[in-house]
Structures are given as C-alpha cells and as structure tokens.
Protein backbone atom coordinates (compact mmCIF):
# COMPACT_ATOMS: atom_id res chain seq x y z
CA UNK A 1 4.22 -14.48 -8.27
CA UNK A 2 3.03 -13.04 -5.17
CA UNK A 3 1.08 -14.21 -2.60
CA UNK A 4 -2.41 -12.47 -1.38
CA UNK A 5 -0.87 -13.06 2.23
CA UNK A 6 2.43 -11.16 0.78
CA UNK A 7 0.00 -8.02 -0.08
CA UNK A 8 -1.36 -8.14 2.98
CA UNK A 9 2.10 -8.19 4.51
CA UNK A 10 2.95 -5.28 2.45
CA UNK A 11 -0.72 -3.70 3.88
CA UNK A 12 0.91 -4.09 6.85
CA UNK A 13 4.05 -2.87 6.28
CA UNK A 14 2.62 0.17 5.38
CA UNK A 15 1.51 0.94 8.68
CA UNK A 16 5.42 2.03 8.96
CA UNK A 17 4.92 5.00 7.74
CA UNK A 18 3.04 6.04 10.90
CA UNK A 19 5.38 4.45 13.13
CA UNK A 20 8.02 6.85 11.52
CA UNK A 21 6.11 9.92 11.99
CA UNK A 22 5.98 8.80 15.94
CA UNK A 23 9.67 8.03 16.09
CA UNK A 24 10.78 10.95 13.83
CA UNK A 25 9.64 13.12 16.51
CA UNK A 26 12.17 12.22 19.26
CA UNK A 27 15.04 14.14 19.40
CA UNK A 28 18.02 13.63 16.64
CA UNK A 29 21.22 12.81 17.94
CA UNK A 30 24.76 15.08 18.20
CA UNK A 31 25.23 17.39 15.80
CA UNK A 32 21.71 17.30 14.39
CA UNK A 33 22.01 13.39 13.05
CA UNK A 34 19.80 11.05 13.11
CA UNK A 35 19.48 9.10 16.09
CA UNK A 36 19.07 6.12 15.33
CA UNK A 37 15.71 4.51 16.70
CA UNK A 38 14.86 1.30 18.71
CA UNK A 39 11.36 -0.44 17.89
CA UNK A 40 10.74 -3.81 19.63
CA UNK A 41 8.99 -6.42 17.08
CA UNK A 42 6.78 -9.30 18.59
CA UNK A 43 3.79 -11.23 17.18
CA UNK A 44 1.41 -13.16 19.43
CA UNK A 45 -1.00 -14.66 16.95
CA UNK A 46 -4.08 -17.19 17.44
CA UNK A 47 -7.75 -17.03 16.82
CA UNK A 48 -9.41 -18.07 19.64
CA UNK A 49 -13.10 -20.19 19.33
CA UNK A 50 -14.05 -19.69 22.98
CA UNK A 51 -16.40 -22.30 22.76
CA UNK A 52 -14.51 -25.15 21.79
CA UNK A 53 -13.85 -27.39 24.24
CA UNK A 54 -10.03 -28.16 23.28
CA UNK A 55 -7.23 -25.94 24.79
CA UNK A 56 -4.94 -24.14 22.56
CA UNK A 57 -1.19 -25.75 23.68
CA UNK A 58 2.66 -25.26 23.21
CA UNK A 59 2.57 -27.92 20.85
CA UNK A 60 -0.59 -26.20 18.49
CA UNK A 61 2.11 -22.67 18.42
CA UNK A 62 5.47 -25.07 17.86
CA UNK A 63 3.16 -26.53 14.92
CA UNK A 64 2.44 -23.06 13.36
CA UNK A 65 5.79 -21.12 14.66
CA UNK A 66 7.44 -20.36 18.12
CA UNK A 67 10.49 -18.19 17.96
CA UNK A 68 12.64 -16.35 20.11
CA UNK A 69 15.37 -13.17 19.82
CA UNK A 70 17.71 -13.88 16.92
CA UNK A 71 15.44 -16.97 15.26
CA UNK A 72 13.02 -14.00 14.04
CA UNK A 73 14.00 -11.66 11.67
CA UNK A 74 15.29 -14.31 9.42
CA UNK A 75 12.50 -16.43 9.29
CA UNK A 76 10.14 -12.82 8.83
CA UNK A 77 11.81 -11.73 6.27
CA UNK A 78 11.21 -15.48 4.35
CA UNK A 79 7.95 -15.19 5.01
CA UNK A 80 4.55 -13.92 4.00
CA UNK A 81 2.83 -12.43 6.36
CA UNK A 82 3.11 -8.74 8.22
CA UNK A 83 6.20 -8.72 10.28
CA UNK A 84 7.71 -9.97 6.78
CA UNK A 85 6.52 -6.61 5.78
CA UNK A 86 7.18 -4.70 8.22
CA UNK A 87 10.77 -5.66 7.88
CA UNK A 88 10.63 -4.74 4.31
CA UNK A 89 9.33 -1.46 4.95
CA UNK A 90 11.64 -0.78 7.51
CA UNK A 91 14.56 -1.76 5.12
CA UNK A 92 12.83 0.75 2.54
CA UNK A 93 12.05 3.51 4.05
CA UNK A 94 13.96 3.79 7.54
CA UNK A 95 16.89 5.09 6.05
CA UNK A 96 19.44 3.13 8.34
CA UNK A 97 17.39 4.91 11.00
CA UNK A 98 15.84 2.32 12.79
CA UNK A 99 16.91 -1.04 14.31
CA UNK A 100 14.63 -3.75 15.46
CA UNK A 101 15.21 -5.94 18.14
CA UNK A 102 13.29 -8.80 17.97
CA UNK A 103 11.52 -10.74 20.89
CA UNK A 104 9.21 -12.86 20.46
CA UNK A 105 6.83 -14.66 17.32
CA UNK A 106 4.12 -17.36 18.47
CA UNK A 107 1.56 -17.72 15.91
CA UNK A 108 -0.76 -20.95 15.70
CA UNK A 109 -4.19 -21.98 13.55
CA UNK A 110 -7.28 -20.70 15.29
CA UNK A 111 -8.42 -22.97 17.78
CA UNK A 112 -9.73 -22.91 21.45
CA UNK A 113 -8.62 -20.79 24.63
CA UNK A 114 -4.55 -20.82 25.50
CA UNK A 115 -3.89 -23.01 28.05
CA UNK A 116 -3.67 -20.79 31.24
CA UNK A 117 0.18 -21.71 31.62
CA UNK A 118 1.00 -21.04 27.84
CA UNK A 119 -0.87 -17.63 27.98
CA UNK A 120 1.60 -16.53 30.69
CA UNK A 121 4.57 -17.93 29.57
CA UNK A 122 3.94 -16.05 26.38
CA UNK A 123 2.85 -12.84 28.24
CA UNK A 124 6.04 -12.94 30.35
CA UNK A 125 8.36 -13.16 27.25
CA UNK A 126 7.09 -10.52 25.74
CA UNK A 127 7.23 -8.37 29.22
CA UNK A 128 10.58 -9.25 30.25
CA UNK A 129 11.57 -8.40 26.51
CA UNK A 130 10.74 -4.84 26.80
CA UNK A 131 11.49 -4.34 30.48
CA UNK A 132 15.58 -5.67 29.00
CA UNK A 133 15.94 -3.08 26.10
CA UNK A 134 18.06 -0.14 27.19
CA UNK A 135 16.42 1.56 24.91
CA UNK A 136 12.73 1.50 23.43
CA UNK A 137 11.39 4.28 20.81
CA UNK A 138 8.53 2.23 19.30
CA UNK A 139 7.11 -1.45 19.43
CA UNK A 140 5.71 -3.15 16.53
CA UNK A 141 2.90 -5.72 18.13
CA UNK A 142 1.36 -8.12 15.66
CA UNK A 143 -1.36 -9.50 17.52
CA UNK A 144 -4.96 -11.34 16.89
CA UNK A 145 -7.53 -8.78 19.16
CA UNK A 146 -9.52 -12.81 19.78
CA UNK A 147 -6.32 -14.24 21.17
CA UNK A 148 -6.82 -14.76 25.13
CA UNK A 149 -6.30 -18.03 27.96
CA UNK A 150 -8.60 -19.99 30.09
C-alpha cells in the first residue's frame, strides 16, 4: 500500500515534467541526438521555529538523514518522499536523457535555527557541488523556504 508521503513524492515528481521542457530546449547533440542532460539533485530540509531557544545541530540532521555524492540516489529511491520521486519520474519519462548527479541530502525534524557553523557547512557543500560539475543543464533543489541559521 502506498504511503500519503509516497503521493506526495509522486506530486513532486511531477514537477519533472517542467524541468524537461527547460532542458529539452538546449541544443541536441551530433547528428540531431539527444544530448544527454546533467541536473544536479540536492535536498536541504528543516523547519525552522525561530523562536525556540534550542539550535538545530549536526547531530538533529545525522538523526533524520545526512548524505553525500554516491550515498543518495540509493537511499531516494527507497524512500518516500520527493527526491524518491523525482528519481522515479526521471526513470519514467527522461528517456535515458538525463543523468543526475547527486550532491548533497540533509533533512532533519523541524526544530530551532541551524547552528551558524552547520548552516555553512551545508551551504558550502552544496556550492562547491555545482561549482565541480563540468557540466550543469538543470538542478533539482528540494528545500524547506523556513530553513535558515542563527
């Protein structure tokens, strides 16, 4: 049975479509193929409660999941939640076409402002992610809009 957090994945994931229309409009490779597309993946993920007095730490995101590169997509596509299906999508309707490159997934229970440290740590992985692809035709950013530091 699925999950209401699967569906909402799947909501997600259907934000692909879009993200397909962007990157179908870049050029095709030689000889009128497909080139095939690049779309970064990262998730940065906490609801913040600015008025609690208790920082959000490494530990609270280790708790709920911290992952790196290669640890992702694995994990995702186990899981219930968007990138899960996004990844699905992708699989469905990318034709071969695209290939993620993972970076970074931090996602913890909502709680009170990111330590200041954390925050940047977790900014700067996600930064030096990007700045390393050789090539970038999309991101997919899963983020909470009330996640922010001290």
């Amino acid at each position: 049975m699925k999950t209401i957090s699967w569906w909402y994945g799947k909501f997600a994931g259907l934000l692909l479509p879009l993200l397909l229309i962007v990157v179908a409009s870049f050029p095709t490779g030689a000889e009128g193929k497909e080139a095939v597309k690049t779309v970064a993946i990262a998730e940065i993920f906490q609801e913040t409660n600015s008025f609690s007095p208790v920082a959000t730490t490494r530990r609270d995101f280790v708790a709920g999941c911290l992952l790196f590169g290669d640890e992702i997509v694995p994990f995702a596509r186990e899981s219930d939640v968007e990138l899960g299906g996004f990844l699905e999508a992708v699989d469905e309707l990318g034709d071969g076409n695209i290939r993620v490159v993972p970076i970074i997934k931090a996602r913890a229970m909502s709680g009170g402002p990111l330590e200041r440290e954390l925050y940047e740590g977790l900014k700067r992985r996600l930064l030096d992610g990007l700045k390393s692809m050789d090539q970038l035709d999309g991101i997919y950013l899963s983020i909470s809009a009330r996640c922010h530091g001290c």
